[in-house]
PDB file of N, CA and C in Angstrom:
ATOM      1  N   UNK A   1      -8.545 -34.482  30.872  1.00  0.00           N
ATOM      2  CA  UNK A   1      -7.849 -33.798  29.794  1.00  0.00           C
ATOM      3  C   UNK A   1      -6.492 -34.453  29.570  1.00  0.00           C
ATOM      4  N   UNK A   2      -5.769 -34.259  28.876  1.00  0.00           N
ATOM      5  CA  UNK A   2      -4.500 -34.630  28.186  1.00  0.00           C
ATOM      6  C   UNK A   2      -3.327 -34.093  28.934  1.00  0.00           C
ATOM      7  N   UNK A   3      -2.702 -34.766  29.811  1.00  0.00           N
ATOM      8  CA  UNK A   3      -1.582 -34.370  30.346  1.00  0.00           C
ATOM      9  C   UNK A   3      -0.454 -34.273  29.593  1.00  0.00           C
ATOM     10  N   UNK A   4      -0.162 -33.707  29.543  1.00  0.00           N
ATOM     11  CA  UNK A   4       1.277 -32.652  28.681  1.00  0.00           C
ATOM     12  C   UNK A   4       2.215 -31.557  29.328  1.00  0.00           C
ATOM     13  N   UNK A   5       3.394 -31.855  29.299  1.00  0.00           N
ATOM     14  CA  UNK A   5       4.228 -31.557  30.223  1.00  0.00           C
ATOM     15  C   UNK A   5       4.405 -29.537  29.370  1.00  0.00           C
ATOM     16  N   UNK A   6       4.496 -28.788  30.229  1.00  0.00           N
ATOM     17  CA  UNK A   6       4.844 -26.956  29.442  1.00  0.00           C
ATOM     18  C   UNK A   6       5.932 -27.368  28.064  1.00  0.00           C
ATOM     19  N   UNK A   7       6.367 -27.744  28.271  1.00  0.00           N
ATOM     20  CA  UNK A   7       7.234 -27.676  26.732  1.00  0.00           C
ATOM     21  C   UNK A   7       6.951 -28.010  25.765  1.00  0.00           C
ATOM     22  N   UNK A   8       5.616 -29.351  25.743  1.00  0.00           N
ATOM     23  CA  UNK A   8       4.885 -30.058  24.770  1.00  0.00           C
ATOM     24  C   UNK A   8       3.868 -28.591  24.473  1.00  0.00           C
ATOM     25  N   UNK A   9       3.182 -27.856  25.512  1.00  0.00           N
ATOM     26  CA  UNK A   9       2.073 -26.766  25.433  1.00  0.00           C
ATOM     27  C   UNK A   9       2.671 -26.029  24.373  1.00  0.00           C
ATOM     28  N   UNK A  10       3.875 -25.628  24.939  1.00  0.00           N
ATOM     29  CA  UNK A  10       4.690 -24.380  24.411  1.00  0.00           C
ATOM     30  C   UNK A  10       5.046 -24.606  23.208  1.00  0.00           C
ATOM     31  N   UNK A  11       5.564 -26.121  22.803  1.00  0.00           N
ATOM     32  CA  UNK A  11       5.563 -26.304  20.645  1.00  0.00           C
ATOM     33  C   UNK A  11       4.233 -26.562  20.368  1.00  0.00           C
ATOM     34  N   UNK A  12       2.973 -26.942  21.122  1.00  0.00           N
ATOM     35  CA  UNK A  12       1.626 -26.888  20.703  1.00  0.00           C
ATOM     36  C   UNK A  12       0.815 -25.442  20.222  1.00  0.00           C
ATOM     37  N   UNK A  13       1.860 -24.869  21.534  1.00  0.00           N
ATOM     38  CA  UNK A  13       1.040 -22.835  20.881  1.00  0.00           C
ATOM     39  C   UNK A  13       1.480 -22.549  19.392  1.00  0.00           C
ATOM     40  N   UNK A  14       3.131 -22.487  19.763  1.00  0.00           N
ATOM     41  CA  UNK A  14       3.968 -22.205  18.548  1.00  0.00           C
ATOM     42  C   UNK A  14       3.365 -22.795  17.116  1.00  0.00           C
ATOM     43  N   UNK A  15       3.276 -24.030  16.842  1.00  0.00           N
ATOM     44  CA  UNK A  15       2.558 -24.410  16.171  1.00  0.00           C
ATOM     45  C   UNK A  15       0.845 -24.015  15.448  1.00  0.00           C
ATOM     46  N   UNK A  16       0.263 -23.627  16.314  1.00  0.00           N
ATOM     47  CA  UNK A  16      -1.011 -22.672  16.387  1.00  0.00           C
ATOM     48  C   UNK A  16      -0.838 -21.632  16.085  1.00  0.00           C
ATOM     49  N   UNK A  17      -0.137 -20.730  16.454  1.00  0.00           N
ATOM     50  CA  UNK A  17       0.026 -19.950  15.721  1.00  0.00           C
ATOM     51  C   UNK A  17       0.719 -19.796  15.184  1.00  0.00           C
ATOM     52  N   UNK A  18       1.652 -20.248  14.223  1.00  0.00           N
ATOM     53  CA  UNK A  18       2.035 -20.464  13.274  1.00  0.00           C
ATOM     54  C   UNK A  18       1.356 -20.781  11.707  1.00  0.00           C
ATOM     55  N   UNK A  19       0.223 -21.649  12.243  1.00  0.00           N
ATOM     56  CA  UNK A  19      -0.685 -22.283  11.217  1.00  0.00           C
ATOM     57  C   UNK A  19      -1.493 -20.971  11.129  1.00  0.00           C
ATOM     58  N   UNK A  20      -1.665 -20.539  12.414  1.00  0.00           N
ATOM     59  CA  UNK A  20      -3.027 -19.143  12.615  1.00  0.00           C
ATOM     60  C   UNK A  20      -2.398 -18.284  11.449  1.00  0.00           C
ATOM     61  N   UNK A  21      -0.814 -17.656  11.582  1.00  0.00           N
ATOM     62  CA  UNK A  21      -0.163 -16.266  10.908  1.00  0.00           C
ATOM     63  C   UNK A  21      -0.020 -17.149   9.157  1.00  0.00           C
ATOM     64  N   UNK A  22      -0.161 -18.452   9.275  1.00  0.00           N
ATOM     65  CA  UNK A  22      -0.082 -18.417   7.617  1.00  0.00           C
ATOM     66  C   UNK A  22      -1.515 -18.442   6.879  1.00  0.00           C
ATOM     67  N   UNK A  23      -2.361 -18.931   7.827  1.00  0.00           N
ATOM     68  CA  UNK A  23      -3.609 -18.998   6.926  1.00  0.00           C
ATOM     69  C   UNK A  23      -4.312 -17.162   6.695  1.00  0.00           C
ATOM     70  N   UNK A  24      -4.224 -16.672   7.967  1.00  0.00           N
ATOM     71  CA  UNK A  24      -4.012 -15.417   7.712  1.00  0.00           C
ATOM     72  C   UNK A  24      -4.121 -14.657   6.599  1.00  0.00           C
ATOM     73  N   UNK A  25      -2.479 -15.143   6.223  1.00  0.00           N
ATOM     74  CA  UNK A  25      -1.643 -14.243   5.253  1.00  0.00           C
ATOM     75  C   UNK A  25      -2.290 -15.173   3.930  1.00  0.00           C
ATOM     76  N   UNK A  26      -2.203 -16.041   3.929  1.00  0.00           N
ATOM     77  CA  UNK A  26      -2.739 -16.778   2.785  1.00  0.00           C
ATOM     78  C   UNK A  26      -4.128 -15.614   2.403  1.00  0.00           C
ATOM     79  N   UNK A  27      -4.780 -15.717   3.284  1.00  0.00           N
ATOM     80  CA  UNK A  27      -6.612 -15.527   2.766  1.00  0.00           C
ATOM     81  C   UNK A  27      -5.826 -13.635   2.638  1.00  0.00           C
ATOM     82  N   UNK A  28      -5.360 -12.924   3.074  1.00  0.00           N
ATOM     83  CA  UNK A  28      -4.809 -11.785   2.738  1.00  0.00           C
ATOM     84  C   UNK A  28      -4.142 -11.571   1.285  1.00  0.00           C
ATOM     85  N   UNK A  29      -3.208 -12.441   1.018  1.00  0.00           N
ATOM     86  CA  UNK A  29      -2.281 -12.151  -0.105  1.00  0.00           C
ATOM     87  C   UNK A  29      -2.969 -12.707  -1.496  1.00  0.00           C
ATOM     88  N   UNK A  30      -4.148 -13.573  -0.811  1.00  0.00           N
ATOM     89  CA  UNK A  30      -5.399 -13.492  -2.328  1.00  0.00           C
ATOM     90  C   UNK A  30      -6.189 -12.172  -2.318  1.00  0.00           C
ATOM     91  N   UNK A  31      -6.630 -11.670  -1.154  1.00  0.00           N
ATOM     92  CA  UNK A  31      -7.326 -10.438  -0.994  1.00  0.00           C
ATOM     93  C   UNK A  31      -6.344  -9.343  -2.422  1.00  0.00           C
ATOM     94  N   UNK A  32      -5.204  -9.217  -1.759  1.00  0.00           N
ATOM     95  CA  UNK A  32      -4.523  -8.275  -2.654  1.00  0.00           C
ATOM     96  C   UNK A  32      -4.433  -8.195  -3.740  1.00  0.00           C
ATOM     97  N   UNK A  33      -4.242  -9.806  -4.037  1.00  0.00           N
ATOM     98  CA  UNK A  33      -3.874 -10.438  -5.312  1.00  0.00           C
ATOM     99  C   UNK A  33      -5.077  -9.775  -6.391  1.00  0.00           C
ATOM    100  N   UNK A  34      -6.124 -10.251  -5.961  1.00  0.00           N
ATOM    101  CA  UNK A  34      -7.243  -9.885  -6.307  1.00  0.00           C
ATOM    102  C   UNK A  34      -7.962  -8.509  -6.607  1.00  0.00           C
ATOM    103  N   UNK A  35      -7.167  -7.944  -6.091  1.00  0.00           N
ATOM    104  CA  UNK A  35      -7.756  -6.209  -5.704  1.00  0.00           C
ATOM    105  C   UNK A  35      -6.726  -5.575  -6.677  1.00  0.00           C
ATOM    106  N   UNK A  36      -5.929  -5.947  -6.682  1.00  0.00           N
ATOM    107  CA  UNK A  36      -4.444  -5.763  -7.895  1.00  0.00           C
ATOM    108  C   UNK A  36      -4.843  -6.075  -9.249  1.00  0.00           C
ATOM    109  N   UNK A  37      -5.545  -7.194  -9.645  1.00  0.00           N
ATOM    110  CA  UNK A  37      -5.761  -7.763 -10.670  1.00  0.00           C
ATOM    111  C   UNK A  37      -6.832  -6.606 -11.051  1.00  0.00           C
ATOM    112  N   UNK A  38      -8.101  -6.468 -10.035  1.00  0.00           N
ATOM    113  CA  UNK A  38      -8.976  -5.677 -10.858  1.00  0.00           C
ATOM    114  C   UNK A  38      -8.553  -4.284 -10.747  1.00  0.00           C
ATOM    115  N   UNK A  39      -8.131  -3.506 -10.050  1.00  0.00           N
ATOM    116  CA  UNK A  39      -7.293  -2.065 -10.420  1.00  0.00           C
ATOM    117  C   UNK A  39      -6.426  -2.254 -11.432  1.00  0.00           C
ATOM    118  N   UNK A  40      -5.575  -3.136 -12.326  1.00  0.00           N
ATOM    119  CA  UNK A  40      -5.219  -3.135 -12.941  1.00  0.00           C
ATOM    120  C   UNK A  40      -5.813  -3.586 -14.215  1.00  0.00           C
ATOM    121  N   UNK A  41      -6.714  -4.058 -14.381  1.00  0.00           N
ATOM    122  CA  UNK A  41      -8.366  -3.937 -15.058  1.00  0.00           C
ATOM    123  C   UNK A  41      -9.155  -2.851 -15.473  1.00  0.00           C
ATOM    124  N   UNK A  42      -9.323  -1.987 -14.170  1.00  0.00           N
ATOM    125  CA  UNK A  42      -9.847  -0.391 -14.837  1.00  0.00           C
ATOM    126  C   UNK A  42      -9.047   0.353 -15.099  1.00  0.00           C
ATOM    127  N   UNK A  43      -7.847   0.453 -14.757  1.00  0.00           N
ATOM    128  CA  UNK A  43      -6.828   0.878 -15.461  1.00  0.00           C
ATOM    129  C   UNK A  43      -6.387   0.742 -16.974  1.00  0.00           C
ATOM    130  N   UNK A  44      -6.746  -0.193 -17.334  1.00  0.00           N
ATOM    131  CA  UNK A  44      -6.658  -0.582 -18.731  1.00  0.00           C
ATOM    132  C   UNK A  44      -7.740   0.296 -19.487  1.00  0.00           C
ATOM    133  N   UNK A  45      -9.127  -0.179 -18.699  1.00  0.00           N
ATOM    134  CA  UNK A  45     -10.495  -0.105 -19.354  1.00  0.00           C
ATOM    135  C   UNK A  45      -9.896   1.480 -19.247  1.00  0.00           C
ATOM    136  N   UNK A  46      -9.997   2.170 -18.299  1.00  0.00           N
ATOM    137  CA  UNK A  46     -10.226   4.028 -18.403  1.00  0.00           C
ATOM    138  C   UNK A  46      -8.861   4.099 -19.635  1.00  0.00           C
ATOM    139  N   UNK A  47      -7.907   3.819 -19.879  1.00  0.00           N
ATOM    140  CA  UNK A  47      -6.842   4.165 -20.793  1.00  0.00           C
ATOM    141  C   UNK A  47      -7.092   4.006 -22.134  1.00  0.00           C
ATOM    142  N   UNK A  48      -7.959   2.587 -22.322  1.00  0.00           N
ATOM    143  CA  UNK A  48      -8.645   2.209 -23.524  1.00  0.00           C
ATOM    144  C   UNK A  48     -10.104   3.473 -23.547  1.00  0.00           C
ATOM    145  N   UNK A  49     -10.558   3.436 -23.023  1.00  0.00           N
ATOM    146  CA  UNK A  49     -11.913   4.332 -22.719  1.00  0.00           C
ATOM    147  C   UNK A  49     -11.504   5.800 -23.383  1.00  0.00           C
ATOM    148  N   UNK A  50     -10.001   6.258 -22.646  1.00  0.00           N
ATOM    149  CA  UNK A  50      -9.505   7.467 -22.862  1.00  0.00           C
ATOM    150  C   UNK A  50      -9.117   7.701 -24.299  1.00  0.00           C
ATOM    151  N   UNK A  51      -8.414   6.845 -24.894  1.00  0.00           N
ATOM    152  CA  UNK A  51      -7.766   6.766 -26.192  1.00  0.00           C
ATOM    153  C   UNK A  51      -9.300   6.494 -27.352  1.00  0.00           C
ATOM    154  N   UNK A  52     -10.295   6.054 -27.454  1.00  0.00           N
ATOM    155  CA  UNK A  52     -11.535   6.139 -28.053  1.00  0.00           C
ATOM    156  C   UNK A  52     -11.808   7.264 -27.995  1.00  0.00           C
ATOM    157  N   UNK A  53     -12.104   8.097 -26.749  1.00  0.00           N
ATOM    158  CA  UNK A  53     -12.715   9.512 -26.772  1.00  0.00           C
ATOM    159  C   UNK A  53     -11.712  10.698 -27.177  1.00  0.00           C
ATOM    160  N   UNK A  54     -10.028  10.450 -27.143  1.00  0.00           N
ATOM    161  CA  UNK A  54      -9.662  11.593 -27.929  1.00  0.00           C
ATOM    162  C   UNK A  54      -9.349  11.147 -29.483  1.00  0.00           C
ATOM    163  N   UNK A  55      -9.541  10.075 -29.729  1.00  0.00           N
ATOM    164  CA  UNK A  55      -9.615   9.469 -31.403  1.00  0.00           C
ATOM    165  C   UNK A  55     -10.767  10.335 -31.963  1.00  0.00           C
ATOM    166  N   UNK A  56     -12.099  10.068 -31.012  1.00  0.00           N
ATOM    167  CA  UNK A  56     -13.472  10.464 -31.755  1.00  0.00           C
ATOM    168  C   UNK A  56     -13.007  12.254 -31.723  1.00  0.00           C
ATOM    169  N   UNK A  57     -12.654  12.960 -30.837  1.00  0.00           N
ATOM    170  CA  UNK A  57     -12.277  14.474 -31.036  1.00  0.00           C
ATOM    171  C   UNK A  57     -11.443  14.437 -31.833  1.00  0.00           C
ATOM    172  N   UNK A  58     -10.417  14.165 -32.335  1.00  0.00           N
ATOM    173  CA  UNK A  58      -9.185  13.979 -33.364  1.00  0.00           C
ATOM    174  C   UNK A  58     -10.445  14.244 -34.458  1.00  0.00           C
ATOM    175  N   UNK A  59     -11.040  13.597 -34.876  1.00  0.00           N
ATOM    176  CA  UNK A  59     -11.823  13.063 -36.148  1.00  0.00           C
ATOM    177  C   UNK A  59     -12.285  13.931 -36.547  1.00  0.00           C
TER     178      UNK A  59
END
């Protein structure tokens, strides 16, 4: 194996997880992104949806 002195290990972890907590958050903050976009999608649709059905009672 690769001899490496603890301090080389210790910026090798750091590094690991570092890369670990951004890819993470990456594949997370599309999750949201995404989940945001379409709640804010049926939100539209039910408001549009809503405003048709008290037009047609108006009438």
């Amino acid at each position: 194996m690769i001899d490496l002195d603890q301090e080389t290990w210790i910026y090798l972890t750091i590094i690991a997880v570092f890369l670990a907590y951004f890819l993470w958050n990456s594949r997370r903050a599309k999750r949201i992104k995404k989940q945001r976009k379409n709640r804010n999608f049926r939100k539209r649709y039910m408001e549009r949806k809503q405003e048709k059905e008290s037009d047609s009672v108006v009438k």
